[in-house]
Protein backbone atom coordinates (compact mmCIF):
# COMPACT_ATOMS: atom_id res chain seq x y z
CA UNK A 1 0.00 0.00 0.00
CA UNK A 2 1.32 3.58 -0.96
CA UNK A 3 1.27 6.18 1.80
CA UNK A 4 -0.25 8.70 1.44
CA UNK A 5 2.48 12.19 0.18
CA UNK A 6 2.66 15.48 -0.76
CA UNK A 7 5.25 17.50 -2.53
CA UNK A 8 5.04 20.80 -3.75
CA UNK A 9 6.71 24.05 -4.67
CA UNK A 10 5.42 27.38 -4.38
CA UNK A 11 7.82 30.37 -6.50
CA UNK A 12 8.36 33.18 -4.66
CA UNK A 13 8.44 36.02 -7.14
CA UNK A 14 7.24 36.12 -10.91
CA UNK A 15 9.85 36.75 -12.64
CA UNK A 16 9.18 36.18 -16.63
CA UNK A 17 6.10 38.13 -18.30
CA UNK A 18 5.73 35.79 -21.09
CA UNK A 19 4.64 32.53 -19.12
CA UNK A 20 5.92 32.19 -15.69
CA UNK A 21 5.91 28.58 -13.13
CA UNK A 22 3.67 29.69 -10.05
CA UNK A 23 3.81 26.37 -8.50
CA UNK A 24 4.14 22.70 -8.99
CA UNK A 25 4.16 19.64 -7.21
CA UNK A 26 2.51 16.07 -6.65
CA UNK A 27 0.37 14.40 -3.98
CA UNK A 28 -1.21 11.35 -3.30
CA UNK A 29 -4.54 12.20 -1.92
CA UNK A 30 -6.58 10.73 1.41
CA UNK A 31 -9.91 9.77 0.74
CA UNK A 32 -12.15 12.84 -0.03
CA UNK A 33 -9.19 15.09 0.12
CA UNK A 34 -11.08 18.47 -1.26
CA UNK A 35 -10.09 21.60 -2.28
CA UNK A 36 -12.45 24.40 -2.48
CA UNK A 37 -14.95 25.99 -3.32
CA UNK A 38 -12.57 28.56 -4.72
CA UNK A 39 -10.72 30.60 -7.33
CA UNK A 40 -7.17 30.51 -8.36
CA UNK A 41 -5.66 33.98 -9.67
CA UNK A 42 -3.46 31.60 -12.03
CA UNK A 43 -4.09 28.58 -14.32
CA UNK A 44 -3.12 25.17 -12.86
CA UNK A 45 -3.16 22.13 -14.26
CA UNK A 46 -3.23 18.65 -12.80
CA UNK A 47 -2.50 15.37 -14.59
CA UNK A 48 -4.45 12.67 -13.05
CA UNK A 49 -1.80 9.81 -12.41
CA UNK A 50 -3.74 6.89 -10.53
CA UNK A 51 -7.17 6.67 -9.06
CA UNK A 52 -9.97 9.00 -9.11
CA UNK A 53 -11.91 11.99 -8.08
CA UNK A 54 -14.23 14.49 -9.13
CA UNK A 55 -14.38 18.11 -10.13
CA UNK A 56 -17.33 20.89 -10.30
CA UNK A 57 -17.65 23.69 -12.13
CA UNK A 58 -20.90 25.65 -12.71
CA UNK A 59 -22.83 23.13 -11.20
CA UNK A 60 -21.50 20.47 -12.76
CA UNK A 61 -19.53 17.55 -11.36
CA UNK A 62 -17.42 15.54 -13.79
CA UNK A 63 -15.56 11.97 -12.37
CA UNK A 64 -12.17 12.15 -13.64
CA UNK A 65 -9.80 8.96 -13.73
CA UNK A 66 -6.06 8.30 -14.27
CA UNK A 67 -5.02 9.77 -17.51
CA UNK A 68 -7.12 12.22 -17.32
CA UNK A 69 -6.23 16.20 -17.31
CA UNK A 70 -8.22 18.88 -15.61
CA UNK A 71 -7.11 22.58 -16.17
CA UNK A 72 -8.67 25.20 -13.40
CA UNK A 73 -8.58 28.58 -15.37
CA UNK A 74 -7.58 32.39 -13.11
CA UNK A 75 -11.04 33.84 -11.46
CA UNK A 76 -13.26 30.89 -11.81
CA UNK A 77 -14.69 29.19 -8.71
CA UNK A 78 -14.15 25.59 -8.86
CA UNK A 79 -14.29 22.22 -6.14
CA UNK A 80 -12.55 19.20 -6.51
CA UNK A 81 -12.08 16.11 -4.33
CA UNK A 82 -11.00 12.52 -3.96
CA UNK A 83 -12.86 9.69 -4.44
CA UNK A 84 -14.02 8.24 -1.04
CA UNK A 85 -12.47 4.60 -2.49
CA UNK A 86 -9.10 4.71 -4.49
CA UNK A 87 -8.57 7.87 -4.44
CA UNK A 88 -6.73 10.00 -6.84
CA UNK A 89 -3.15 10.91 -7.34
CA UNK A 90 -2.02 13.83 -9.40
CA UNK A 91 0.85 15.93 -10.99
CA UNK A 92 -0.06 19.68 -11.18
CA UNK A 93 1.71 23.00 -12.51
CA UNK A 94 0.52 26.31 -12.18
CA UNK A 95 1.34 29.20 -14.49
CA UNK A 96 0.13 32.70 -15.54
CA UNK A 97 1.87 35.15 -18.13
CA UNK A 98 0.99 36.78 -21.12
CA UNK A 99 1.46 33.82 -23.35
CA UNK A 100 -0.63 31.46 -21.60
CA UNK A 101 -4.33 32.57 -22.29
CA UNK A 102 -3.24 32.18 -26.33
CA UNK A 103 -1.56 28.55 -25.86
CA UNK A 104 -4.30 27.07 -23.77
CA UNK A 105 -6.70 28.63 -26.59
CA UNK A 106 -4.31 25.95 -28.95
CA UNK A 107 -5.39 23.64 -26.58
CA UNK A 108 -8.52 21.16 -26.30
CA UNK A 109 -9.29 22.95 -23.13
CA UNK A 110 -11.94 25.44 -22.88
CA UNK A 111 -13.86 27.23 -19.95
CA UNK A 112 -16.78 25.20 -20.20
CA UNK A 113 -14.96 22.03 -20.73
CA UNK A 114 -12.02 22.32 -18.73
CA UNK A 115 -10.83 18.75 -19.17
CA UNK A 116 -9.28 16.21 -21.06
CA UNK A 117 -10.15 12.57 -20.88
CA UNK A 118 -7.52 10.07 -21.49
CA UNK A 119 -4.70 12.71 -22.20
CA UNK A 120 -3.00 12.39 -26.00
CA UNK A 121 0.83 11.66 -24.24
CA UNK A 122 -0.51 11.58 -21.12
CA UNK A 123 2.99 10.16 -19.51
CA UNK A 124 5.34 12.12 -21.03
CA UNK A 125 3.38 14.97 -19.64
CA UNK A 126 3.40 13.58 -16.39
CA UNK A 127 7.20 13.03 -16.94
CA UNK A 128 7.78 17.12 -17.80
CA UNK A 129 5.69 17.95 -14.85
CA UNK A 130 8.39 16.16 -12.71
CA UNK A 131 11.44 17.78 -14.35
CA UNK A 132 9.48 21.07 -13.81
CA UNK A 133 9.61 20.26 -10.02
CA UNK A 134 13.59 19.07 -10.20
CA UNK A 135 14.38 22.64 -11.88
CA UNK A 136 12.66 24.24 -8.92
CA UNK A 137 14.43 27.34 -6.85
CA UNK A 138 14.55 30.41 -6.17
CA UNK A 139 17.51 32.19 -8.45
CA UNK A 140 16.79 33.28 -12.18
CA UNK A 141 18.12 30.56 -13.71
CA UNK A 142 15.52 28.22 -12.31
CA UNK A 143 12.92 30.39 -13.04
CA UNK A 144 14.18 30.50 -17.44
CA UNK A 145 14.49 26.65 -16.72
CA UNK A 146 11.45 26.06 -15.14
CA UNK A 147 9.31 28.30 -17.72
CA UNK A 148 11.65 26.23 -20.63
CA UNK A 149 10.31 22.82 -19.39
CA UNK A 150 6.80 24.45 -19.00
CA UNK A 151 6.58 26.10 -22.27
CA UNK A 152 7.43 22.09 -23.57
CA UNK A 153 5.05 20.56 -21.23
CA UNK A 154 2.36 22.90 -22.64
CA UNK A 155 3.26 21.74 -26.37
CA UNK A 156 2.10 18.23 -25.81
CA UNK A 157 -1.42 19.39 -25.21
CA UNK A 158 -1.19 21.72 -28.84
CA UNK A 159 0.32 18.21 -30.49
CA UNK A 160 -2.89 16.49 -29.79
CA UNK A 161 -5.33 19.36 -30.09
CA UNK A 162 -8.43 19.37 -32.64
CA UNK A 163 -9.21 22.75 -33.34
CA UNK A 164 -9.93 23.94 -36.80
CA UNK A 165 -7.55 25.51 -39.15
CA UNK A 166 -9.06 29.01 -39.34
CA UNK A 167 -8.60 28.67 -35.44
CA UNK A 168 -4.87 27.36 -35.53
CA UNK A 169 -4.28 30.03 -38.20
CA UNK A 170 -5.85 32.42 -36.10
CA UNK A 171 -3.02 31.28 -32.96
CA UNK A 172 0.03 30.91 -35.13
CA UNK A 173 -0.60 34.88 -36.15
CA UNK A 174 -0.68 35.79 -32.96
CA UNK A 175 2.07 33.82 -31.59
CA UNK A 176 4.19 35.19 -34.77
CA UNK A 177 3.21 38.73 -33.44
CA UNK A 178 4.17 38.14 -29.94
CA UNK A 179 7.11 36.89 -31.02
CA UNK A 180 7.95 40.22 -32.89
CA UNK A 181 6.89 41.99 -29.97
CA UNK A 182 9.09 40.33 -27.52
CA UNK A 183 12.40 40.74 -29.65
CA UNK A 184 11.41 44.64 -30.45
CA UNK A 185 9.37 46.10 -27.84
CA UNK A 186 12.43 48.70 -27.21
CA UNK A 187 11.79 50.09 -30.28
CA UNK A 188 9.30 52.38 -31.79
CA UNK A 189 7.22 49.86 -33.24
CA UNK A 190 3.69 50.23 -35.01
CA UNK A 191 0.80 47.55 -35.69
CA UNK A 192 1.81 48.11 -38.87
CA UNK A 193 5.56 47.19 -38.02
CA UNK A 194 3.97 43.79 -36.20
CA UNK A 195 1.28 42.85 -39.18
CA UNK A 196 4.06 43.42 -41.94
CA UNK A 197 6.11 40.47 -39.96
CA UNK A 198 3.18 38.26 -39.73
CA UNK A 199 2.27 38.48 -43.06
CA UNK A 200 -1.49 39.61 -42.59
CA UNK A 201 -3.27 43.31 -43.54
CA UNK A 202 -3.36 44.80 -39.79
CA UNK A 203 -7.34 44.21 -39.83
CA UNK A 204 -6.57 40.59 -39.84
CA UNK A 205 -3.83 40.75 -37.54
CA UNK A 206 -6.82 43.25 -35.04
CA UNK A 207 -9.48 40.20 -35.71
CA UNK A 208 -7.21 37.23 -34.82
CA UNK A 209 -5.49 39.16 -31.85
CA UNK A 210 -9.18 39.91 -30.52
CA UNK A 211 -10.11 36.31 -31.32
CA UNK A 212 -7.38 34.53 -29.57
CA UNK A 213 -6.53 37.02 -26.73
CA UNK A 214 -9.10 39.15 -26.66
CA UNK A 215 -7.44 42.37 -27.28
CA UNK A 216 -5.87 44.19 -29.65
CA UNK A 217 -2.09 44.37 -31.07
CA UNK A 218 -1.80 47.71 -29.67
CA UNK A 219 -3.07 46.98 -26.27
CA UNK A 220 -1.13 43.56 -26.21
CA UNK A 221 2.01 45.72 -27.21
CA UNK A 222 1.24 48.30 -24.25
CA UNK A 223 0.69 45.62 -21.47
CA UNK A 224 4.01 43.87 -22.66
CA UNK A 225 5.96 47.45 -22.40
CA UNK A 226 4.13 48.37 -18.71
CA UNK A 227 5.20 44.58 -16.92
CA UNK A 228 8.76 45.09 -18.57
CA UNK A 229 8.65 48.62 -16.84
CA UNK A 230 7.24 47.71 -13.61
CA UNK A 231 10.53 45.23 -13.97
CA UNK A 232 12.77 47.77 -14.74
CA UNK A 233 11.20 50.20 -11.93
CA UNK A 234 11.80 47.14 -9.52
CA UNK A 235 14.92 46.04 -10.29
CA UNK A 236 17.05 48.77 -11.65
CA UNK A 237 18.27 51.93 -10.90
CA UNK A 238 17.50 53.26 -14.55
CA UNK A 239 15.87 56.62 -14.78
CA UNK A 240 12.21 57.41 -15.32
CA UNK A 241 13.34 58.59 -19.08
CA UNK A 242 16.06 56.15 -19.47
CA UNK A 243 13.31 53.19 -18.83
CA UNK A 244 10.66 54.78 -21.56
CA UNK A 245 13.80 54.91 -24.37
CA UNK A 246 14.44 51.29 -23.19
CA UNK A 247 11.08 50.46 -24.15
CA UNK A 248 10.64 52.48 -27.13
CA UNK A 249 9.41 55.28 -26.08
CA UNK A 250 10.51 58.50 -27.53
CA UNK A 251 8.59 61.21 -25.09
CA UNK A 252 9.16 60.02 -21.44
CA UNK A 253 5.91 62.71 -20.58
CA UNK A 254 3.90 59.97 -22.74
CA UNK A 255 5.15 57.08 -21.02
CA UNK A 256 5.03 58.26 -17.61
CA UNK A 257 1.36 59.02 -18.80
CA UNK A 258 0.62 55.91 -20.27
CA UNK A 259 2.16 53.74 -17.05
CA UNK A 260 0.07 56.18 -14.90
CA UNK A 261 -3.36 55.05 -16.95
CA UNK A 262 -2.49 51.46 -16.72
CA UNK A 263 -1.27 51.01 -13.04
CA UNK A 264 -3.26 54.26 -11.58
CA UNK A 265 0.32 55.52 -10.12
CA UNK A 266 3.46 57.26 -11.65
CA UNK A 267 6.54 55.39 -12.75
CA UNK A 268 8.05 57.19 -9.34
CA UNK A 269 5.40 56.07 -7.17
CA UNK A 270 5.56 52.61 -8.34
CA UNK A 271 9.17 52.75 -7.87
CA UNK A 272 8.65 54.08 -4.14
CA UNK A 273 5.87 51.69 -3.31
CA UNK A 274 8.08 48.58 -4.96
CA UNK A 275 10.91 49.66 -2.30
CA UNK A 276 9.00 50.43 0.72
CA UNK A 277 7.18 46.87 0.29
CA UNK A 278 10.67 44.82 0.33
C-alpha cells in the first residue's frame, strides 16, 4: 500500500512576463481530500496519475480517472475532491503570463470544458511535470528553466489538439506577433511594423489578436511594455526617461502618462511603493 504524500513548490516572485511557473508539485490524496470551493488567480493544471476523483464547475460535477487532465482557469470558482475509495493521485503545474491565455486557446481545453479525458501523451506529460519540479528554486536561472520545461510541457497538449484551421491560423498569427513583440518592444514599433512580420493586412492581424486574446495588437504591445517597466522600476536603478527609451518610447511625458493610466500611479510612485514593500 502507498502512503499517502505530498510534494510541492510554491515560487516566490514572478519573474518572466511571457509565461511564468507559479507552482508545482505532486500528492497522493486521502480519501475525499477536497479543495475548495474557490478561485485561483493563475491557471493550474493537474495530470491525473492513478485513481480518481471528481471536479465541479458551474454546477456540474465531472468523475475524472487516471489519464485524465483537468485545467482550473484564473477567477473561476471551482471544487474538486477525492474519491471516497481509491482515491486520486495527481501531478499539477501552475502558471500565468501573457502567453498562456493564447496557448491554452491551442489547446482542447476550454472554460466550459475544462478537461481532457484520457490525455494524447498523457505520460510524457506527467514526466515534464516532474522535471518542472527538479528545476525548482529560487535564483533566475531556475525560473528561465522552469518556464523552458513548461513552455514544452504545454506543447504536448497543442500536439494532440483538434481545433480547426481558421482557429490554428488564427493562434500561429498571434504567436508570430508576440514573437515580434518580444524581440522589439524597445523600439518604436507600429501595428503596422507587427502585421508586416506576420504576413497579414493589420485588420486581420486586429481580428485574430481579438479572437485569440481578446485584445488588440496595440493593447497587447502596451501591457508587454508596462510589466517590462514595472521590472525595470523594480529592479534597476535606470531613470524614469532612461526606462521609456528602453522600451521604445521616444517622449518620457507619454510614457510616464501611459504607465500612470495602466497602473493608476506614476513610474516614481511605483518605484517608491516597490521599495517600501521589500
Amino acid at each position: 500500500m502507498i502512503k499517502n504524500y505530498k510534494n510541492s513548490y510554491k515560487v516566490t516572485e514572478k519573474e518572466l512576463v511571457s509565461l511564468s511557473v507559479y507552482n508545482v508539485g505532486f500528492q497522493k490524496c486521502d480519501p475525499l481530500y477536497q479543495w475548495g470551493p474557490g478561485i485561483r488567480d493563475h491557471y493550474l493544471i493537474h495530470y491525473v496519475i492513478s485513481g480518481n476523483g471528481y471536479y465541479k464547475l458551474n454546477q456540474q460535477i465531472y468523475e475524472l480517472h487516471a489519464g485524465d487532465t483537468f485545467l482550473v482557469y484564473p477567477n473561476t470558482e471551482v471544487t474538486y475532491y477525492a474519491a471516497a475509495e481509491n482515491p486520486w493521485e495527481y501531478a499539477w503545474v501552475g502558471f500565468t503570463g501573457s502567453d498562456a491565455s493564447m496557448i491554452l486557446k491551442a489547446t482542447d481545453f476550454t472554460p466550459d470544458v475544462p478537461f481532457i479525458r484520457n490525455t494524447p501523451l498523457g505520460d510524457s506529460i506527467h514526466r515534464q511535470i516532474l522535471h518542472i519540479y527538479d528545476a525548482r528554486g529560487n535564483e533566475f536561472e531556475h525560473a528561465v528553466e522552469m518556464t523552458g520545461r513548461l513552455y514544452t510541457m504545454l506543447a504536448l497538449f497543442m500536439h494532440g489538439a483538434s481545433h480547426s484551421n481558421t482557429q490554428n491560423s488564427a493562434n500561429s498569427y498571434v504567436q508570430k506577433g508576440i514573437e515580434f513583440i518580444s524581440s522589439n518592444y524597445s523600439y518604436a514599433i507600429t501595428v503596422e511594423d507587427i502585421a508586416d512580420y506576420v504576413g497579414v493586412s493589420r485588420s486581420h492581424l486586429f481580428r485574430s489578436f481579438e479572437t485569440v486574446l481578446g485584445r488588440s495588437p496595440k493593447e497587447y504591445l502596451t501591457d508587454f511594455r508596462m510589466k517590462q517597466a514595472c521590472y525595470l522600476l523594480e529592479h534597476s536603478d535606470l531613470s524614469v526617461t532612461a526606462i521609456a527609451n528602453s522600451l521604445g518610447f521616444d517622449n518620457s511625458l507619454y510614457f510616464s502618462k501611459t504607465f500612470h493610466k495602466q497602473k493608476g500611479m506614476s513610474p516614481k510612485d511605483f518605484r517608491a511603493a516597490a521599495s517600501s514593500s521589500r
